[in-house]
N, C-alpha and C. Protein backbone atom coordinates (compact mmCIF):
# COMPACT_ATOMS: atom_id res chain seq x y z
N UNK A 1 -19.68 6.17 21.41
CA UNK A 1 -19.30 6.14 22.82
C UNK A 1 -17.81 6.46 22.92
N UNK A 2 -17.69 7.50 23.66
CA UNK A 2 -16.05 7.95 23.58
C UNK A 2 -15.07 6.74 24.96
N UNK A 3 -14.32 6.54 24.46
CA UNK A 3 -13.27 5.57 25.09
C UNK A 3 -12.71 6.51 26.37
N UNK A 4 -12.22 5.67 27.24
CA UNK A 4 -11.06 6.11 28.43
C UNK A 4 -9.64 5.83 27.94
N UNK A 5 -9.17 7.43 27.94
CA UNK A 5 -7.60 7.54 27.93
C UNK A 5 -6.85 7.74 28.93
N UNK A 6 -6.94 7.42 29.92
CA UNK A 6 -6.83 7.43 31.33
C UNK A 6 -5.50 6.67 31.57
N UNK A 7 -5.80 5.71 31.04
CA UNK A 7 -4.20 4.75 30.65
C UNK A 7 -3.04 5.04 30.91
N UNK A 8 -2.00 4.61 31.24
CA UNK A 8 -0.38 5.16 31.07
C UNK A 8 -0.12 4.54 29.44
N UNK A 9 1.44 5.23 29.22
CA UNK A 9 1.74 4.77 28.08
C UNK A 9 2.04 3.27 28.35
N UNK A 10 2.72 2.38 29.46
CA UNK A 10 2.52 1.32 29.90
C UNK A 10 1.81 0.62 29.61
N UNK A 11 0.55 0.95 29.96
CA UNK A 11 -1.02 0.37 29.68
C UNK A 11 -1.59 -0.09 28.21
N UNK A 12 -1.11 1.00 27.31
CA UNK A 12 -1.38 1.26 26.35
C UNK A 12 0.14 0.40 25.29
N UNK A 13 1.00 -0.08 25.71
CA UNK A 13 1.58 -0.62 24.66
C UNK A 13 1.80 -1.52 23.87
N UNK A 14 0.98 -2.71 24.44
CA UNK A 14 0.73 -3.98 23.99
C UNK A 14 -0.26 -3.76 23.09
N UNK A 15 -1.07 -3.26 23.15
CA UNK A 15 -2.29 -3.36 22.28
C UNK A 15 -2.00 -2.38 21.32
N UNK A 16 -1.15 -1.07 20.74
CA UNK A 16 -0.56 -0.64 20.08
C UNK A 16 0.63 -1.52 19.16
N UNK A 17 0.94 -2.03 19.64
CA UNK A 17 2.83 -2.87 19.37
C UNK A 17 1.91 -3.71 18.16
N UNK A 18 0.68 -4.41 19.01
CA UNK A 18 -0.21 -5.48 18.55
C UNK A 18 -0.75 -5.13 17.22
N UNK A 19 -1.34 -3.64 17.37
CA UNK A 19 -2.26 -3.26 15.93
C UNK A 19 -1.10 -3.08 14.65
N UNK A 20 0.31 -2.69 15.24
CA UNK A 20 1.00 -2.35 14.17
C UNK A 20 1.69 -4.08 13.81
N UNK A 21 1.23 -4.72 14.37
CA UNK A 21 2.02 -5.89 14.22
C UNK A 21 1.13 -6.61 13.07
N UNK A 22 -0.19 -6.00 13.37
CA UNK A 22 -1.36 -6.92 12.13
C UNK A 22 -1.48 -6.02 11.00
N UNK A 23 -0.54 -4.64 10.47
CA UNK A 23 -0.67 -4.38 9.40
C UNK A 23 -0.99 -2.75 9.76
N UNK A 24 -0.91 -1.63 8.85
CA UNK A 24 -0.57 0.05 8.85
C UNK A 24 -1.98 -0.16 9.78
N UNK A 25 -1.74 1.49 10.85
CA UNK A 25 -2.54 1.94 11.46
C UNK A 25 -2.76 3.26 11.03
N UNK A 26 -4.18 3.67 10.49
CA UNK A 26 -4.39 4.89 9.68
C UNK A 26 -4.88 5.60 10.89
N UNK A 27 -4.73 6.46 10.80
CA UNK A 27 -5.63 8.01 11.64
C UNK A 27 -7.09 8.03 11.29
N UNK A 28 -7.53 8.13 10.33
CA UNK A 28 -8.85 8.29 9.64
C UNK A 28 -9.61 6.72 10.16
N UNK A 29 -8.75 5.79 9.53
CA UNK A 29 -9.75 4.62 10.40
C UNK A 29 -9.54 3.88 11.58
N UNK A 30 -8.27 4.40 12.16
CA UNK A 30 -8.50 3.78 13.50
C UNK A 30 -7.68 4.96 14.70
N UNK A 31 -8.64 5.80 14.48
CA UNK A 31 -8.26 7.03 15.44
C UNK A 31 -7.96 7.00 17.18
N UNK A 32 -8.33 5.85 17.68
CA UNK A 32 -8.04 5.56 19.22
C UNK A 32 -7.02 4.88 19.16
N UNK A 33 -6.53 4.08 18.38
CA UNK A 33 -5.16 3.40 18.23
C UNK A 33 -4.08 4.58 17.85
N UNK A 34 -4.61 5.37 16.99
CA UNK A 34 -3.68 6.70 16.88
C UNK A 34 -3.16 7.15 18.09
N UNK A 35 -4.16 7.61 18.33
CA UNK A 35 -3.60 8.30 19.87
C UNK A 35 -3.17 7.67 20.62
N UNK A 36 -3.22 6.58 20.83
CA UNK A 36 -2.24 5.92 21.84
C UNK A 36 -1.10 5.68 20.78
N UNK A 37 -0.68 5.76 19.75
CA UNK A 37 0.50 5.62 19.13
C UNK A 37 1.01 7.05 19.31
N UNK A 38 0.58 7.78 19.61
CA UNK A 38 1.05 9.30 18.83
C UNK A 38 1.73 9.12 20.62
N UNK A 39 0.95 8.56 21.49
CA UNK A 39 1.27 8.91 23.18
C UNK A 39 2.37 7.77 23.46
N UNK A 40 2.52 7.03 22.91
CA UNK A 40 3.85 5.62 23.75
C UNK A 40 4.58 5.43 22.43
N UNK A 41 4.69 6.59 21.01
CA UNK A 41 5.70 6.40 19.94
C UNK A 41 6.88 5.90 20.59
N UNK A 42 7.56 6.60 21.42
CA UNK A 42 9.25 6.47 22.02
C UNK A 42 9.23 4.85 22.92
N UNK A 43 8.28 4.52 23.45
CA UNK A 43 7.79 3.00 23.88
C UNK A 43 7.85 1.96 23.13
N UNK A 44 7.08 2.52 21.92
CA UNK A 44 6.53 1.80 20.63
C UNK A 44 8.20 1.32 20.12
N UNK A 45 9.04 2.09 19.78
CA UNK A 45 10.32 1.98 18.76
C UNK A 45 11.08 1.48 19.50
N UNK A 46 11.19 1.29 21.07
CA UNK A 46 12.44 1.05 21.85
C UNK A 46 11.70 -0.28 22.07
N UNK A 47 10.32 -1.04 22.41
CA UNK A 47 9.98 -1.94 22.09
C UNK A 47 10.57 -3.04 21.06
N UNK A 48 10.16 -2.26 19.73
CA UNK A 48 10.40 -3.27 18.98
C UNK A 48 11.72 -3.82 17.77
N UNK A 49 12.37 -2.13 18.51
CA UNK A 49 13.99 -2.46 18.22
C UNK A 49 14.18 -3.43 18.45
N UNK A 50 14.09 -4.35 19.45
CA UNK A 50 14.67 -5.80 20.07
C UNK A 50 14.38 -6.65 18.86
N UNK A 51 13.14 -6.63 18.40
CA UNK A 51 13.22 -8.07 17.43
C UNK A 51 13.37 -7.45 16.12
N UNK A 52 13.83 -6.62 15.46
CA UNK A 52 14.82 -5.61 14.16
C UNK A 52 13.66 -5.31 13.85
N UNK A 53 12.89 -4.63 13.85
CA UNK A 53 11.82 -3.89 13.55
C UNK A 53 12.30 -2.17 13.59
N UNK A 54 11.66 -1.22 12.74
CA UNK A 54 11.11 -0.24 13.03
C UNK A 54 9.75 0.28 12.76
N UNK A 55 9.54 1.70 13.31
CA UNK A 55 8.58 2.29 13.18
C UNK A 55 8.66 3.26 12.31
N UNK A 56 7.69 3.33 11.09
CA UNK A 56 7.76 4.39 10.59
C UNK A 56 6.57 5.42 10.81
N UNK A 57 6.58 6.25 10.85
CA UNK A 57 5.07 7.48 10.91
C UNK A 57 5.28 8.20 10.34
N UNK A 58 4.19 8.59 9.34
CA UNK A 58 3.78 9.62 8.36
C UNK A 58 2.71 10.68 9.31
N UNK A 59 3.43 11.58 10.00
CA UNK A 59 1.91 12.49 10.59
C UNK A 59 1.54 12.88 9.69
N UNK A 60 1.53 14.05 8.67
CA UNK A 60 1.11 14.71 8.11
C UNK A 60 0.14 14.15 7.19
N UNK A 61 0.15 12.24 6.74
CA UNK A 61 -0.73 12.04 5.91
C UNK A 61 -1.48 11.09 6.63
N UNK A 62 -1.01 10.79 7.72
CA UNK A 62 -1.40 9.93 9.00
C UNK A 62 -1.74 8.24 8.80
N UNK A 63 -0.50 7.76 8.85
CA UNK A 63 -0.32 6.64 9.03
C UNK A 63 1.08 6.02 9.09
N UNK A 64 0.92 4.99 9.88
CA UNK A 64 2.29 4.42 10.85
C UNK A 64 2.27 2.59 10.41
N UNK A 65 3.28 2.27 10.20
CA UNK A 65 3.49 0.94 9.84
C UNK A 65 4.81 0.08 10.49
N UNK A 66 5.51 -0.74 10.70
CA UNK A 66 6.52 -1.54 10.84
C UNK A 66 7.29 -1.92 9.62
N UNK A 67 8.14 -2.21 9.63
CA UNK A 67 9.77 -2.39 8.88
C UNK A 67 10.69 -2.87 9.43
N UNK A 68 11.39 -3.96 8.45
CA UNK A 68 12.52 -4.97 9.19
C UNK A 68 13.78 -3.14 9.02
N UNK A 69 13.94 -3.81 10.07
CA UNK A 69 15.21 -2.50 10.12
C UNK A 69 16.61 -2.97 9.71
N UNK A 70 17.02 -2.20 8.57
CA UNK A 70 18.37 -2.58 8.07
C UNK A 70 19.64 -3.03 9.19
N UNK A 71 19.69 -3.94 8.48
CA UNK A 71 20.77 -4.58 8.88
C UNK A 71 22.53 -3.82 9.05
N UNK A 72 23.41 -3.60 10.12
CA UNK A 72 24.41 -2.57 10.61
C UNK A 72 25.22 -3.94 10.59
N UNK A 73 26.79 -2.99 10.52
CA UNK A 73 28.12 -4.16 10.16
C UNK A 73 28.13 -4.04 11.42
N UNK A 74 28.41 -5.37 11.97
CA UNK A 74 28.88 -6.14 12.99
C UNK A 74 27.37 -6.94 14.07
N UNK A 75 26.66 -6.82 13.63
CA UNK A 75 25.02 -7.01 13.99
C UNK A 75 24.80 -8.19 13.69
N UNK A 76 24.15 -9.25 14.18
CA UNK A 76 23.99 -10.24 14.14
C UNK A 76 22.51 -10.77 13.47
N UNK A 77 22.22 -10.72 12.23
CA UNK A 77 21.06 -10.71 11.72
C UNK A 77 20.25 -11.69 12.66
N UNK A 78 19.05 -11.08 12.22
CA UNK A 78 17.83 -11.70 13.12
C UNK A 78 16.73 -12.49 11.99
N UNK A 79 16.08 -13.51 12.35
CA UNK A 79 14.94 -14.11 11.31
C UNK A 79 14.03 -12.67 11.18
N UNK A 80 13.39 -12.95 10.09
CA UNK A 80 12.84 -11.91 9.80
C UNK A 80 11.91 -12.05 10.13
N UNK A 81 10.78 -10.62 10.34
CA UNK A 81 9.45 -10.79 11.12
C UNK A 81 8.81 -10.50 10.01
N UNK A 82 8.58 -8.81 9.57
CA UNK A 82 7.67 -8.62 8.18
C UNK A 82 8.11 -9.23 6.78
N UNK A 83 7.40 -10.07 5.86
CA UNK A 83 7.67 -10.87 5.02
C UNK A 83 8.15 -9.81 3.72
N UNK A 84 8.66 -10.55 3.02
CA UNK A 84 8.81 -9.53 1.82
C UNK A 84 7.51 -10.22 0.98
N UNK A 85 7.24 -9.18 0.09
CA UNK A 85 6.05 -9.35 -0.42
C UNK A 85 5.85 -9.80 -2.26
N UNK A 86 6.02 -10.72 -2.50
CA UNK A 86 6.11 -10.87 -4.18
C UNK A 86 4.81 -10.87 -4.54
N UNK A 87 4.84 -9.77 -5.80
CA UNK A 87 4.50 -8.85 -6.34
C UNK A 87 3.92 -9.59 -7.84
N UNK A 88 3.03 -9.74 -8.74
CA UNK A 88 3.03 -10.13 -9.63
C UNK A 88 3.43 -8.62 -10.54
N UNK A 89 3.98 -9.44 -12.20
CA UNK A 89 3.86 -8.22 -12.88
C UNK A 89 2.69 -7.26 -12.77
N UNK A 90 1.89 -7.62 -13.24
CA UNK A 90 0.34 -6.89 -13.45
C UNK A 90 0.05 -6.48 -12.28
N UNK A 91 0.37 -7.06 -10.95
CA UNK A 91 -0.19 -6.04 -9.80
C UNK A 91 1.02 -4.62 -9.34
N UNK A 92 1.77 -4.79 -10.04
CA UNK A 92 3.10 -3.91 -9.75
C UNK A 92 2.63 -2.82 -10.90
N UNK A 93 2.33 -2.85 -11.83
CA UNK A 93 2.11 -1.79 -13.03
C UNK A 93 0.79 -1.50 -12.36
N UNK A 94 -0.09 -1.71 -11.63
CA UNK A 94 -1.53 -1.63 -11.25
C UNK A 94 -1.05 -0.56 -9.91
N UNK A 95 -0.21 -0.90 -9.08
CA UNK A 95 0.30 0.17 -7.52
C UNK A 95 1.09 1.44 -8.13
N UNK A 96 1.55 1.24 -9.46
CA UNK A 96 2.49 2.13 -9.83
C UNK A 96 1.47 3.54 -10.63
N UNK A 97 0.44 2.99 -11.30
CA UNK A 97 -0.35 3.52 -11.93
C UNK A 97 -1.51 4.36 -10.71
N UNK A 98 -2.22 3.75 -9.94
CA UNK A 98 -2.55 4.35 -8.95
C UNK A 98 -1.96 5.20 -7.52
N UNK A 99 -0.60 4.90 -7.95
CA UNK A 99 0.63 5.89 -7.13
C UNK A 99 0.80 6.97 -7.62
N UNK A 100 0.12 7.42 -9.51
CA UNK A 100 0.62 8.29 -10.14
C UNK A 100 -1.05 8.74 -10.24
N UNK A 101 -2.51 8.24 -10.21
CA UNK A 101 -3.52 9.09 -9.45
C UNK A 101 -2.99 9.68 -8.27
N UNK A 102 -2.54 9.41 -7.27
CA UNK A 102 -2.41 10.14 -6.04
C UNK A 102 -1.76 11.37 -6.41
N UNK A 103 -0.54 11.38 -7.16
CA UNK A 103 0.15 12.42 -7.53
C UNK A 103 -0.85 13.25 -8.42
N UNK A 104 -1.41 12.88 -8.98
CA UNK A 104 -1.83 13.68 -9.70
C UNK A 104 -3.41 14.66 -9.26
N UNK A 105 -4.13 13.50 -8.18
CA UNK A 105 -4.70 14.87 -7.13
C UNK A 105 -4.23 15.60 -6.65
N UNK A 106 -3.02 15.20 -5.93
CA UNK A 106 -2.64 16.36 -5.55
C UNK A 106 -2.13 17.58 -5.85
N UNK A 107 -1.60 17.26 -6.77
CA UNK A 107 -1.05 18.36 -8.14
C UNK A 107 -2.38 19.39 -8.45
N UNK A 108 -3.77 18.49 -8.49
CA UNK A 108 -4.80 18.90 -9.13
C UNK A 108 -5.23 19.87 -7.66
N UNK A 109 -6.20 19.00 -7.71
CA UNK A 109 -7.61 19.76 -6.52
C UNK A 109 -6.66 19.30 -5.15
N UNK A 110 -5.96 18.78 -4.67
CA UNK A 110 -4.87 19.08 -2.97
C UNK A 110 -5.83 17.99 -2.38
N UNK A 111 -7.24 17.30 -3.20
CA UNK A 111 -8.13 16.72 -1.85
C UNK A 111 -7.08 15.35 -1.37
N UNK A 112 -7.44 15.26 -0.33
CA UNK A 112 -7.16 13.98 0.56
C UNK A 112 -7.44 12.96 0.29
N UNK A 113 -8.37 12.65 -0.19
CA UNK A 113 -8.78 11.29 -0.51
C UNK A 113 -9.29 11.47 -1.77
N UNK A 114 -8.74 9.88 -1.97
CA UNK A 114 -8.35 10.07 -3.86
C UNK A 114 -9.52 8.71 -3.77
N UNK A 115 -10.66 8.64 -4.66
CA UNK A 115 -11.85 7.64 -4.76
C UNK A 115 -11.70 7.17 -5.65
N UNK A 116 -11.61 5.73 -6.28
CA UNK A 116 -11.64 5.43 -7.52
C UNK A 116 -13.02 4.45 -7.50
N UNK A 117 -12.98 4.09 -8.88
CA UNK A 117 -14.60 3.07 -8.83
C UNK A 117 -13.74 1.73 -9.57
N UNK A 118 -14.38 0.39 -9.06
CA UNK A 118 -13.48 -0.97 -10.31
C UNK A 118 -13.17 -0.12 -11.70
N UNK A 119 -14.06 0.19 -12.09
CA UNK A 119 -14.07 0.91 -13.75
C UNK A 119 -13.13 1.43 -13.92
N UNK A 120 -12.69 2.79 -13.46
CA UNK A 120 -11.90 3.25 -13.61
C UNK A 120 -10.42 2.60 -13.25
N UNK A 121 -10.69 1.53 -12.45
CA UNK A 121 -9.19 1.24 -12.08
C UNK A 121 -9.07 0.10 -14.16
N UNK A 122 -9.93 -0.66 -13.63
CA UNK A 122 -9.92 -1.59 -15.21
C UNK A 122 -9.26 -0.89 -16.22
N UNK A 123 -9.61 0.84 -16.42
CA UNK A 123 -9.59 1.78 -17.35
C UNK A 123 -8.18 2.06 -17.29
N UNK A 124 -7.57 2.09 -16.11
CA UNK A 124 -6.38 2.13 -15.94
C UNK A 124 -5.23 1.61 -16.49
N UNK A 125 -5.58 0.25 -16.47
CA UNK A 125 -4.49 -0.60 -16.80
C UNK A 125 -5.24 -1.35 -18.88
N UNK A 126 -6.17 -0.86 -19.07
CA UNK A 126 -6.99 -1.49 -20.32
C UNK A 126 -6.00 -1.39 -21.32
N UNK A 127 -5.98 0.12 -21.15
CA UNK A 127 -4.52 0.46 -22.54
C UNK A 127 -3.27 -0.38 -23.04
N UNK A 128 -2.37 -0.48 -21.73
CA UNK A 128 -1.53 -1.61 -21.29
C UNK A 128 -1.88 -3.10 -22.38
N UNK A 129 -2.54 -3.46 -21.45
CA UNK A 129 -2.84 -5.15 -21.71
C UNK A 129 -4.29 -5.33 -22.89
N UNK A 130 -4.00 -4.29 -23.92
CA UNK A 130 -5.02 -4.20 -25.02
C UNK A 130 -4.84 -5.35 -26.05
N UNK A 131 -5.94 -5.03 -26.68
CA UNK A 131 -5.72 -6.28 -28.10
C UNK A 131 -5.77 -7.25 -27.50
N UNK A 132 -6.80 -7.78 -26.78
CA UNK A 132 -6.79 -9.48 -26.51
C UNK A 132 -7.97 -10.00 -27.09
N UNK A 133 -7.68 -11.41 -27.83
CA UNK A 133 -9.32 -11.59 -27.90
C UNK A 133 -9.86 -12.45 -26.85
N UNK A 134 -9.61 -12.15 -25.75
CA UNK A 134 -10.47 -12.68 -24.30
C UNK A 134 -10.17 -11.99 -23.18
N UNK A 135 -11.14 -10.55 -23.76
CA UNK A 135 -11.45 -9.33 -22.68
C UNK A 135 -11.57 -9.78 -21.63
N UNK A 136 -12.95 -10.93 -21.51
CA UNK A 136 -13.42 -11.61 -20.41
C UNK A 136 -12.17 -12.15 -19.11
N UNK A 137 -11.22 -12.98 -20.49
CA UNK A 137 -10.53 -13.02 -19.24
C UNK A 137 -9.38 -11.99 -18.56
N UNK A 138 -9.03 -11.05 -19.08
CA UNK A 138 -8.74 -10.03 -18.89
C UNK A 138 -8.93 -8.80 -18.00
N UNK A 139 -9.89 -8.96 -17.82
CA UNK A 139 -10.89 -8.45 -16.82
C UNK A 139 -10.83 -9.02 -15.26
N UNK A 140 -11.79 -10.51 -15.54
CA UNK A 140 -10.85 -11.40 -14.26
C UNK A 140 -9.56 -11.44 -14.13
N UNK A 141 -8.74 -11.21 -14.66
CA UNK A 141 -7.13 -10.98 -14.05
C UNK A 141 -6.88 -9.20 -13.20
N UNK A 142 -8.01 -8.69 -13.69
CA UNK A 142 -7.70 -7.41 -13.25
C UNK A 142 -8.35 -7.48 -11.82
N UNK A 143 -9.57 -7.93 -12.23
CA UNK A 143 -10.14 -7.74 -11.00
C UNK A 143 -9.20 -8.71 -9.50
N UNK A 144 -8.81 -9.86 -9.86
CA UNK A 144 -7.75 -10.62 -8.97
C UNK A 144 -6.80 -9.35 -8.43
N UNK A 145 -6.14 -8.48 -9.70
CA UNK A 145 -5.28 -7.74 -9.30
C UNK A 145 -5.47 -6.73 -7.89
N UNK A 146 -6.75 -6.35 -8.49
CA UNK A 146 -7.82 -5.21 -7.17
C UNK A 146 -7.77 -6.26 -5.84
N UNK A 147 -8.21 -6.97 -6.02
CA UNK A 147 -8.31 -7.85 -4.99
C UNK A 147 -7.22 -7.65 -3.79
N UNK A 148 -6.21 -8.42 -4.18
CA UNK A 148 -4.59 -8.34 -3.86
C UNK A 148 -4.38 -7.26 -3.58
N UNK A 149 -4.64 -5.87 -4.03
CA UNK A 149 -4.26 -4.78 -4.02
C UNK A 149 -4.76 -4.18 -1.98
N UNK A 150 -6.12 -4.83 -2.35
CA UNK A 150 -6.82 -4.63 -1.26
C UNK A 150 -6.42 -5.28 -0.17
N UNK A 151 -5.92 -6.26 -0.29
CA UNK A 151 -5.22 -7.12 0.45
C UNK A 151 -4.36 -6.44 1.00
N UNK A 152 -3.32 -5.71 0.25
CA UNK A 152 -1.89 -5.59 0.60
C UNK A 152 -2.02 -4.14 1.53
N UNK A 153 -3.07 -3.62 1.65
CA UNK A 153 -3.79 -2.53 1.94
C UNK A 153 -3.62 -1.09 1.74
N UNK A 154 -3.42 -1.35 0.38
CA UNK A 154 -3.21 -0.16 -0.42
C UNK A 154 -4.48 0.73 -1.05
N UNK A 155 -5.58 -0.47 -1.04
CA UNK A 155 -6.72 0.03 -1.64
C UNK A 155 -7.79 -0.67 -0.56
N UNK A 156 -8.72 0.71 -0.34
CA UNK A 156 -10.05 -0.03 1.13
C UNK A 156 -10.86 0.72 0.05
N UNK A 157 -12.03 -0.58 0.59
CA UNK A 157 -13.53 -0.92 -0.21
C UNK A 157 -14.10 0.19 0.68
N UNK A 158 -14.95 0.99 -0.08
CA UNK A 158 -15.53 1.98 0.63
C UNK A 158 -16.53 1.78 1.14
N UNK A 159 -17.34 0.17 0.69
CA UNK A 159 -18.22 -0.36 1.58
C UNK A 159 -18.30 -2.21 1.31
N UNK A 160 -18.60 -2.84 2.38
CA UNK A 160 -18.57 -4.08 1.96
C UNK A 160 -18.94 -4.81 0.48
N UNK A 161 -18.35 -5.02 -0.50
CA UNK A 161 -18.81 -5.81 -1.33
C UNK A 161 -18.69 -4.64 -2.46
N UNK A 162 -18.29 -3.77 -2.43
CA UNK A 162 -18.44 -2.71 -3.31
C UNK A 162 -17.57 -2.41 -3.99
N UNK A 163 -17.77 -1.57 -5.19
CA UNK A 163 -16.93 -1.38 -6.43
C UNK A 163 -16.21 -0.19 -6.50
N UNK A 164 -16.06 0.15 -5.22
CA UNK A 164 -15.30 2.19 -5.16
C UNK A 164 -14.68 2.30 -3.96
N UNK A 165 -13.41 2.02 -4.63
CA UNK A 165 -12.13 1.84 -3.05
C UNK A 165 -11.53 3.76 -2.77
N UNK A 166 -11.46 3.71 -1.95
CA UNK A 166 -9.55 4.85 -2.00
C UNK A 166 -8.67 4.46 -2.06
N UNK A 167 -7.70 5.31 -2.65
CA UNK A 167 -6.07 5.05 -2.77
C UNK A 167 -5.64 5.47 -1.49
N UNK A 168 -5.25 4.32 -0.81
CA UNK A 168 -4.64 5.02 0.55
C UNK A 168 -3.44 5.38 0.18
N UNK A 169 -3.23 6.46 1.26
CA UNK A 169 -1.86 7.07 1.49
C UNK A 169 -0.64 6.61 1.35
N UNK A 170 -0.77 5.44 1.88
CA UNK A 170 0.42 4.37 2.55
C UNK A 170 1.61 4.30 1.33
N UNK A 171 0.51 4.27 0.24
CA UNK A 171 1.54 3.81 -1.19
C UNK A 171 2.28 4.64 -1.51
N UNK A 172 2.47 5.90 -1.06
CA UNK A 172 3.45 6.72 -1.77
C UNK A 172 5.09 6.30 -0.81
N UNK A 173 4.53 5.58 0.73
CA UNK A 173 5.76 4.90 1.06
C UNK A 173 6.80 4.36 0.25
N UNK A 174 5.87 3.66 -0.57
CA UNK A 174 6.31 2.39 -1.41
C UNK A 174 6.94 2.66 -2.62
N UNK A 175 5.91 3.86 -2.94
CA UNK A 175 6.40 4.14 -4.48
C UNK A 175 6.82 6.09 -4.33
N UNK A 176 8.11 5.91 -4.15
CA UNK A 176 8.32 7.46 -3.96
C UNK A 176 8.03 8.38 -5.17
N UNK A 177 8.69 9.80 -4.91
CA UNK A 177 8.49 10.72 -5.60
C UNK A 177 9.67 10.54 -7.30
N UNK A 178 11.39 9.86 -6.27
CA UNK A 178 11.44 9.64 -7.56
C UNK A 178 11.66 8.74 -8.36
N UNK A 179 11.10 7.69 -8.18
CA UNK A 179 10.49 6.47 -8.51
C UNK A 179 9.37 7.02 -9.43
N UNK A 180 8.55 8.06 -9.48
CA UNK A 180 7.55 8.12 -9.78
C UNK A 180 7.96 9.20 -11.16
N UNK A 181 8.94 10.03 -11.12
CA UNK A 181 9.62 10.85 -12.42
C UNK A 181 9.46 9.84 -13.31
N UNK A 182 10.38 8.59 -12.97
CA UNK A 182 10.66 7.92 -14.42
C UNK A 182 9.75 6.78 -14.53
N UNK A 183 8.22 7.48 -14.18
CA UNK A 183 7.32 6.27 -14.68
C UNK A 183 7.07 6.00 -15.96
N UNK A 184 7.14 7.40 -16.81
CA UNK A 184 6.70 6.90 -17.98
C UNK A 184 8.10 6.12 -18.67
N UNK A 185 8.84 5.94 -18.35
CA UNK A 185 9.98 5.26 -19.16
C UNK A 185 9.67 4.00 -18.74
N UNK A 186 9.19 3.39 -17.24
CA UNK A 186 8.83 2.24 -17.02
C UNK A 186 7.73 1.94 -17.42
N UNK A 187 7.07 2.78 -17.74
CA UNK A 187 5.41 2.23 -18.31
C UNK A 187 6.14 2.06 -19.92
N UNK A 188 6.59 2.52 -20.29
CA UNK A 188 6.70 1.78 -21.65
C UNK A 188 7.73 0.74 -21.37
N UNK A 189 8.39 0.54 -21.30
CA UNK A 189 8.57 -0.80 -21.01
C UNK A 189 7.40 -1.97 -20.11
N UNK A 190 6.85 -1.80 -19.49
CA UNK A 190 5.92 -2.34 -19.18
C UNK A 190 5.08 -2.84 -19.98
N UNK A 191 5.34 -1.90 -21.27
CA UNK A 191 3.93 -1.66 -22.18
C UNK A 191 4.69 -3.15 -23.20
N UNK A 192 5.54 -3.00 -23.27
CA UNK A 192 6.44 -3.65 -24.08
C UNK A 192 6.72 -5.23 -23.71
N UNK A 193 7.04 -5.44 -22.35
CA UNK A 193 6.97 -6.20 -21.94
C UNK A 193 5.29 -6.77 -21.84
N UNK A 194 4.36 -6.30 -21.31
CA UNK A 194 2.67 -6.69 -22.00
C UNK A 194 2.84 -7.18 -23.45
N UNK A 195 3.25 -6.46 -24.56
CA UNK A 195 2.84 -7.13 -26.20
C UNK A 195 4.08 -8.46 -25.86
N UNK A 196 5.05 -8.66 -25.75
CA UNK A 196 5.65 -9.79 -25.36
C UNK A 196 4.95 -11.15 -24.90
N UNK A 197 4.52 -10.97 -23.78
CA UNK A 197 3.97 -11.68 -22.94
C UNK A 197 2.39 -12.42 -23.61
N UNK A 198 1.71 -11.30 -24.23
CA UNK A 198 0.47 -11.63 -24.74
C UNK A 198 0.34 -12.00 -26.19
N UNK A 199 1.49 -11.71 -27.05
CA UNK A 199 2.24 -12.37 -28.25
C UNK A 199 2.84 -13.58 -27.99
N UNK A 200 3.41 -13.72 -26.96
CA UNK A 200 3.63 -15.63 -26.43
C UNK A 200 2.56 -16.68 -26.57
N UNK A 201 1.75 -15.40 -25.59
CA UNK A 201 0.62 -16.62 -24.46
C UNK A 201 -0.81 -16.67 -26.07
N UNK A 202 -0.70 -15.93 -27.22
CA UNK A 202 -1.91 -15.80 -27.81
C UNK A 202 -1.43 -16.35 -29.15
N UNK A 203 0.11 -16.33 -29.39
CA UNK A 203 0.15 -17.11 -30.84
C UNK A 203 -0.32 -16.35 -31.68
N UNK A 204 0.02 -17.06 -33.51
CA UNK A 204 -0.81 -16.94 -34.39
C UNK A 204 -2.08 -17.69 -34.43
């Protein structure tokens, strides 16, 4: 059933201000909220300048999110609205690694949507956090990781309850281009920091 856009940008800004306030608004999955973002953007930003917010928009990969907006000399900081987000190790080597699938579709085949299955993400990070003798639990830490991941909404379940997310877009926000050159120098250290950690926690 197609919606009424009939609306002013007026009409339309509360319930926009609102969707970006509960977390990224994609094009692909929430295409009527798009368009009223794409129609009251200049509404949208002069809005929520007031409480240090901005707007960011990605057209081209289509999606729009909120950001505490840096702080200017002589400005009177404000409580903060979007939280900062702590990160475990293992879920940070897990966004960084699936930041470098994205790159690497696109490099490859250009498609848009990058599909992964649990497996392959597990497969991902297996190398890393190898040599344990309690795969089992290993596994459950990964899968926690997916979880969180999904949470943070970097990764959507392609169907309820299911084992084959996409890499959304959003993450290359997060994890730029050159952030992403010197991954392999951080993946070995990563890697390094893993035999550390699992040489502590496993003893002789």
């Amino acid at each position: 059933m197609s919606e009424n856009r009939s609306g002013s940008a007026r009409d339309i800004l509360p319930t926009t201000v609102i969707a970006l306030m509960k977390g990224v608004v994609d094009r692909d999955q929430m295409p009527a909220t798009w368009q009223d973002l794409v129609r009251c953007t200049s509404q949208v930003r002069d809005h929520i300048r007031i409480v240090g917010l901005e707007l960011i928009v990605n057209e081209a990969e289509g999606y729009a999110y909120l950001r505490q907006r840096p702080e200017t000399d002589g400005e009177d900081a404000l409580p903060r609205i979007v939280p900062r987000r702590q990160l475990s190790f293992s879920v940070s080597v897990l966004l960084a690694l699936l930041r470098r699938r994205l790159a690497e579709a696109d490099a490859s085949s250009g498609e848009r949507h990058v599909v992964v299955t649990r497996e392959q993400i597990h497969d991902l990070v297996r190398h890393i956090w190898s040599a344990s003798s309690n795969e089992a639990k290993q596994a459950d830490r990964r899968d926690r990781d997916i979880d969180r991941i999904v949470e943070l909404g970097f990764l959507r379940p392609m169907s309820r309850g299911g084992d084959t997310f996409e890499v959304r877009r959003i993450l290359a926000a997060f994890i730029d281009a050159q952030w992403l050159s010197e991954f392999d120098q951080r993946l070995a250290a990563y890697a390094a920091h893993a035999r550390q950690v699992r040489e502590g926690t496993e003893g002789p």
